[in-house]
Protein backbone atom coordinates (compact mmCIF):
# COMPACT_ATOMS: atom_id res chain seq x y z
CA UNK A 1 -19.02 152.98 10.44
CA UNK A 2 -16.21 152.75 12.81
CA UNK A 3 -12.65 151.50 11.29
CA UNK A 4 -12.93 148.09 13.63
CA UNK A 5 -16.97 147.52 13.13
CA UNK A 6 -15.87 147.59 8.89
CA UNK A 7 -13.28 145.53 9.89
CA UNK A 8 -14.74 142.60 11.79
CA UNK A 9 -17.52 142.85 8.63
CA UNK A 10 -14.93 142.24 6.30
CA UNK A 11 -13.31 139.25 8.62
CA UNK A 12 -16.86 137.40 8.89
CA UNK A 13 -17.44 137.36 5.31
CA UNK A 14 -13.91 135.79 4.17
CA UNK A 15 -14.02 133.28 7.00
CA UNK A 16 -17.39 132.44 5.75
CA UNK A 17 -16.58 132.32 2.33
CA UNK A 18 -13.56 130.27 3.36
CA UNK A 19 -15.89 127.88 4.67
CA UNK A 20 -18.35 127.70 2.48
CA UNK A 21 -15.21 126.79 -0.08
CA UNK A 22 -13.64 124.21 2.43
CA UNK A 23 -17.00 122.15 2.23
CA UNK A 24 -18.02 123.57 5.79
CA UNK A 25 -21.36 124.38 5.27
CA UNK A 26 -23.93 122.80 3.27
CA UNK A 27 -26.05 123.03 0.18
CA UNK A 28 -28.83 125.04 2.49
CA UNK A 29 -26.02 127.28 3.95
CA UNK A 30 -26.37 125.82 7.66
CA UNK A 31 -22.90 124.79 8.74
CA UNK A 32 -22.05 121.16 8.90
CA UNK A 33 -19.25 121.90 11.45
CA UNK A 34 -19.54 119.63 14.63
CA UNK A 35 -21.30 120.84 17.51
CA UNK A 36 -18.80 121.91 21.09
CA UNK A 37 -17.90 118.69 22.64
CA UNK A 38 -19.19 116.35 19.25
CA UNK A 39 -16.88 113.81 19.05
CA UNK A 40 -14.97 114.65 15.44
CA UNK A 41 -12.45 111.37 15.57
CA UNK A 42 -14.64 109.53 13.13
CA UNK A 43 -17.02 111.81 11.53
CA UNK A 44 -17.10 110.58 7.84
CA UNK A 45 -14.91 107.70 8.15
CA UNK A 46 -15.53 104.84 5.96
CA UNK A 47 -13.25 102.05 6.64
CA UNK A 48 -14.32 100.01 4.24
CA UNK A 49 -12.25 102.31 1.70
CA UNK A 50 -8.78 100.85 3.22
CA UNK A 51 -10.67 97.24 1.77
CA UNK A 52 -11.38 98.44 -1.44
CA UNK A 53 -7.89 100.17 -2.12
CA UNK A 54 -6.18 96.53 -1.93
CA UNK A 55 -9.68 94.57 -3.68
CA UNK A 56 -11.38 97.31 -6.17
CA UNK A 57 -14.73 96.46 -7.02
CA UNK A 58 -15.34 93.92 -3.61
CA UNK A 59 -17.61 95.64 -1.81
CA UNK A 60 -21.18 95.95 -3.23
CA UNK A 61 -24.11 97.56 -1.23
CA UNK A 62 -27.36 96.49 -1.77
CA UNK A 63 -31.06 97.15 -0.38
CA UNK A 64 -30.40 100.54 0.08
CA UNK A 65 -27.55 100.23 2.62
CA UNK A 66 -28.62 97.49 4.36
CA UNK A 67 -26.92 94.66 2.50
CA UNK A 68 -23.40 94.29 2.33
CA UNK A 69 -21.35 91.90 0.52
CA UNK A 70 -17.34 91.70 0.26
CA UNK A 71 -17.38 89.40 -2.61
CA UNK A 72 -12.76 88.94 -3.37
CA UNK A 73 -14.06 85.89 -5.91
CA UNK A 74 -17.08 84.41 -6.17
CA UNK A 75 -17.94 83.47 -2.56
CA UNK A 76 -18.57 86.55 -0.29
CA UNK A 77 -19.20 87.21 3.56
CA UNK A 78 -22.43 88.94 3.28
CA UNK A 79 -23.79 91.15 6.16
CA UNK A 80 -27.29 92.36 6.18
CA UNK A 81 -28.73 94.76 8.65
CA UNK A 82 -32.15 95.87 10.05
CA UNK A 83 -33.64 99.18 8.82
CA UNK A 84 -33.07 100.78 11.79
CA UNK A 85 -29.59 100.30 11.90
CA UNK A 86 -27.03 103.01 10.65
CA UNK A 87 -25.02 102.19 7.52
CA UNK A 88 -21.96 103.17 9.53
CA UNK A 89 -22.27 100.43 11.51
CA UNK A 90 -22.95 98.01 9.39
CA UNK A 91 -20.00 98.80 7.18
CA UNK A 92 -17.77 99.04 11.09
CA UNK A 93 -19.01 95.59 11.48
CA UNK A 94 -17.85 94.43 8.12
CA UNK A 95 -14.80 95.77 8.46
CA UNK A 96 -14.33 94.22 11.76
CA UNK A 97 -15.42 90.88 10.75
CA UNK A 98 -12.63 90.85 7.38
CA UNK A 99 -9.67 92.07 9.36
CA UNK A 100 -10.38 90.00 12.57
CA UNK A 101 -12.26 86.64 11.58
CA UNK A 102 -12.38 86.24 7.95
CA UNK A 103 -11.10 83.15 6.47
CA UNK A 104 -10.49 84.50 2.81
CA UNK A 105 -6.71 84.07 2.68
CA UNK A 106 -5.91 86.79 0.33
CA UNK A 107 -6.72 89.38 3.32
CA UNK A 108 -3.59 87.77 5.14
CA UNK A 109 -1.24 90.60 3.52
CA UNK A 110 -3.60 93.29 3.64
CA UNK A 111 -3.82 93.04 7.25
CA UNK A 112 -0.58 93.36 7.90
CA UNK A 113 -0.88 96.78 5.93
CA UNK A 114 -0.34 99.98 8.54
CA UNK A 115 -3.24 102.02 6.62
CA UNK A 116 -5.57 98.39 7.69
CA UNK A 117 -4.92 98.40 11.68
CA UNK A 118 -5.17 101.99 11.83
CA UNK A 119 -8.53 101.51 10.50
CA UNK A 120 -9.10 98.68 12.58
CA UNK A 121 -8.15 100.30 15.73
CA UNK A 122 -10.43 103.62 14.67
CA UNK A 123 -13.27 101.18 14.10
CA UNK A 124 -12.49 99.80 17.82
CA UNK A 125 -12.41 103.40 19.50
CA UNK A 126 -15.68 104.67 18.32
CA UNK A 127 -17.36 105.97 21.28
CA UNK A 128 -20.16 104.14 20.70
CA UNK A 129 -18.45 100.73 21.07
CA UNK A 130 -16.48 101.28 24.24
CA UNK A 131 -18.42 98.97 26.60
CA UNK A 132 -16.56 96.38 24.78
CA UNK A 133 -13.16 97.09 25.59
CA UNK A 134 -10.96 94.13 26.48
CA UNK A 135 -7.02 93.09 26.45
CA UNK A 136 -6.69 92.71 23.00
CA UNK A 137 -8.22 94.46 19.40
CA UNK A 138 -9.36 91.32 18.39
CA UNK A 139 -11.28 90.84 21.84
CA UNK A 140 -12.65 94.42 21.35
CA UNK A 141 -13.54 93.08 18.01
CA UNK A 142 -15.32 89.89 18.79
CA UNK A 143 -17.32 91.62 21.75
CA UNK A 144 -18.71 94.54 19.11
CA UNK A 145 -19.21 92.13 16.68
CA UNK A 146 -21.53 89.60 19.00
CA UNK A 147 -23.16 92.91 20.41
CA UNK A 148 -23.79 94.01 17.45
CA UNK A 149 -25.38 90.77 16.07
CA UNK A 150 -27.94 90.18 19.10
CA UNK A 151 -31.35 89.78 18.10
CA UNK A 152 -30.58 89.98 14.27
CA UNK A 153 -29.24 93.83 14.18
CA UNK A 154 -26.47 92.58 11.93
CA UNK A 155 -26.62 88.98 10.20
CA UNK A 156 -23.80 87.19 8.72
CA UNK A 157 -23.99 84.69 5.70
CA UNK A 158 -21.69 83.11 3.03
CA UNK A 159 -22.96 84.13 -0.41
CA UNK A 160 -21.70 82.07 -3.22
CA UNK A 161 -22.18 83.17 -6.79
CA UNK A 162 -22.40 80.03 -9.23
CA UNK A 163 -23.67 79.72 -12.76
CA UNK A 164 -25.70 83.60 -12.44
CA UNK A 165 -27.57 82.40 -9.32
CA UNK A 166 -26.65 83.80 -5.65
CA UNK A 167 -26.32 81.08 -3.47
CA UNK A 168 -26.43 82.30 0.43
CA UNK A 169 -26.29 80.27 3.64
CA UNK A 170 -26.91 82.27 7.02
CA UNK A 171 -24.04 82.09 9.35
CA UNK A 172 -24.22 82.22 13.00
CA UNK A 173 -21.69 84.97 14.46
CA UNK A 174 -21.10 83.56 17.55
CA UNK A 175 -19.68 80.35 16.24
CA UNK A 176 -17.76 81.94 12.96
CA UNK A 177 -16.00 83.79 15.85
CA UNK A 178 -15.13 81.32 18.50
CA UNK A 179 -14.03 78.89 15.41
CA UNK A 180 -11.84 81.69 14.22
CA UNK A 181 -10.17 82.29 18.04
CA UNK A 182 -6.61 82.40 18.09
């Protein structure tokens, strides 16, 4: 074997290795690396995670993904989803909804927090919400949000937890948001 054939052998199997250690392939050894020209900006992101860090223990999923409750006390803004709808998007829309709209005052600080608009603003450049662009994030925000709540994809509701029964009365988006415009 030639010096550079031995060579390129020995490159390929540490960068695969490398890899393989970094998380870059998975569990059935095909590579989980994004495809040329996949967008990468938000592959994995949970934003959801920059809620948690400032209220542990708020955010329960349910149903298997497809209930999702951010519960600071007892009363919660609950969003439920169709099956068909990703998980991503239904925790985006969450997210949205408690840094835009939400009327729990303890969320006032928090969203002055850097780490919370730089969520925010990821949420709002996702590719697949840029037909809703407008002047403002929080115009962004209300457009992905009504979108996103035509025909029932995403449903909104205020769940209140008294005496161990869950209380929950179904919201309409469209007027949560334009009672919440600035």
């Amino acid at each position: 074997m030639k010096r550079q054939t031995i060579q390129r052998v020995l490159l390929t199997a540490i960068v695969g290795s490398s890899l393989l250690a970094q998380g870059a392939c998975g569990l059935n050894g095909k590579s989980s690396l994004p495809l040329q020209g996949q967008d990468t900006s938000n592959v994995q992101f949970n934003p959801l995670r920059y809620l948690t860090n400032e209220f542990p223990d708020s955010v329960k999923l349910k149903r298997n993904g497809h209930l999702l409750e951010f519960c600071p006390d007892n009363t919660c803004d609950g969003f439920a989803s169709r099956a068909d709808v990703p998980q991503s998007e239904l925790r985006d829309f969450a997210y949205l909804y408690e840094y835009f709209f939400s009327g729990f005052v303890v969320l006032k600080e928090w969203r002055e927090h850097p780490d919370a608009t730089n969520a925010a603003n990821r949420v709002l450049s996702k590719v697949p919400y840029s037909d809703c662009r407008r002047a403002t994030e929080r115009g962004t925000a209300r457009c992905i949000l009504l979108d996103r709540s035509r025909g029932g994809r995403i449903r909104l509701m205020f769940v209140r937890y008294d005496e161990n029964e869950r209380n929950v009365v179904p919201e309409d988006v469209a007027k949560m948001l334009s009672a919440t415009a600035q």
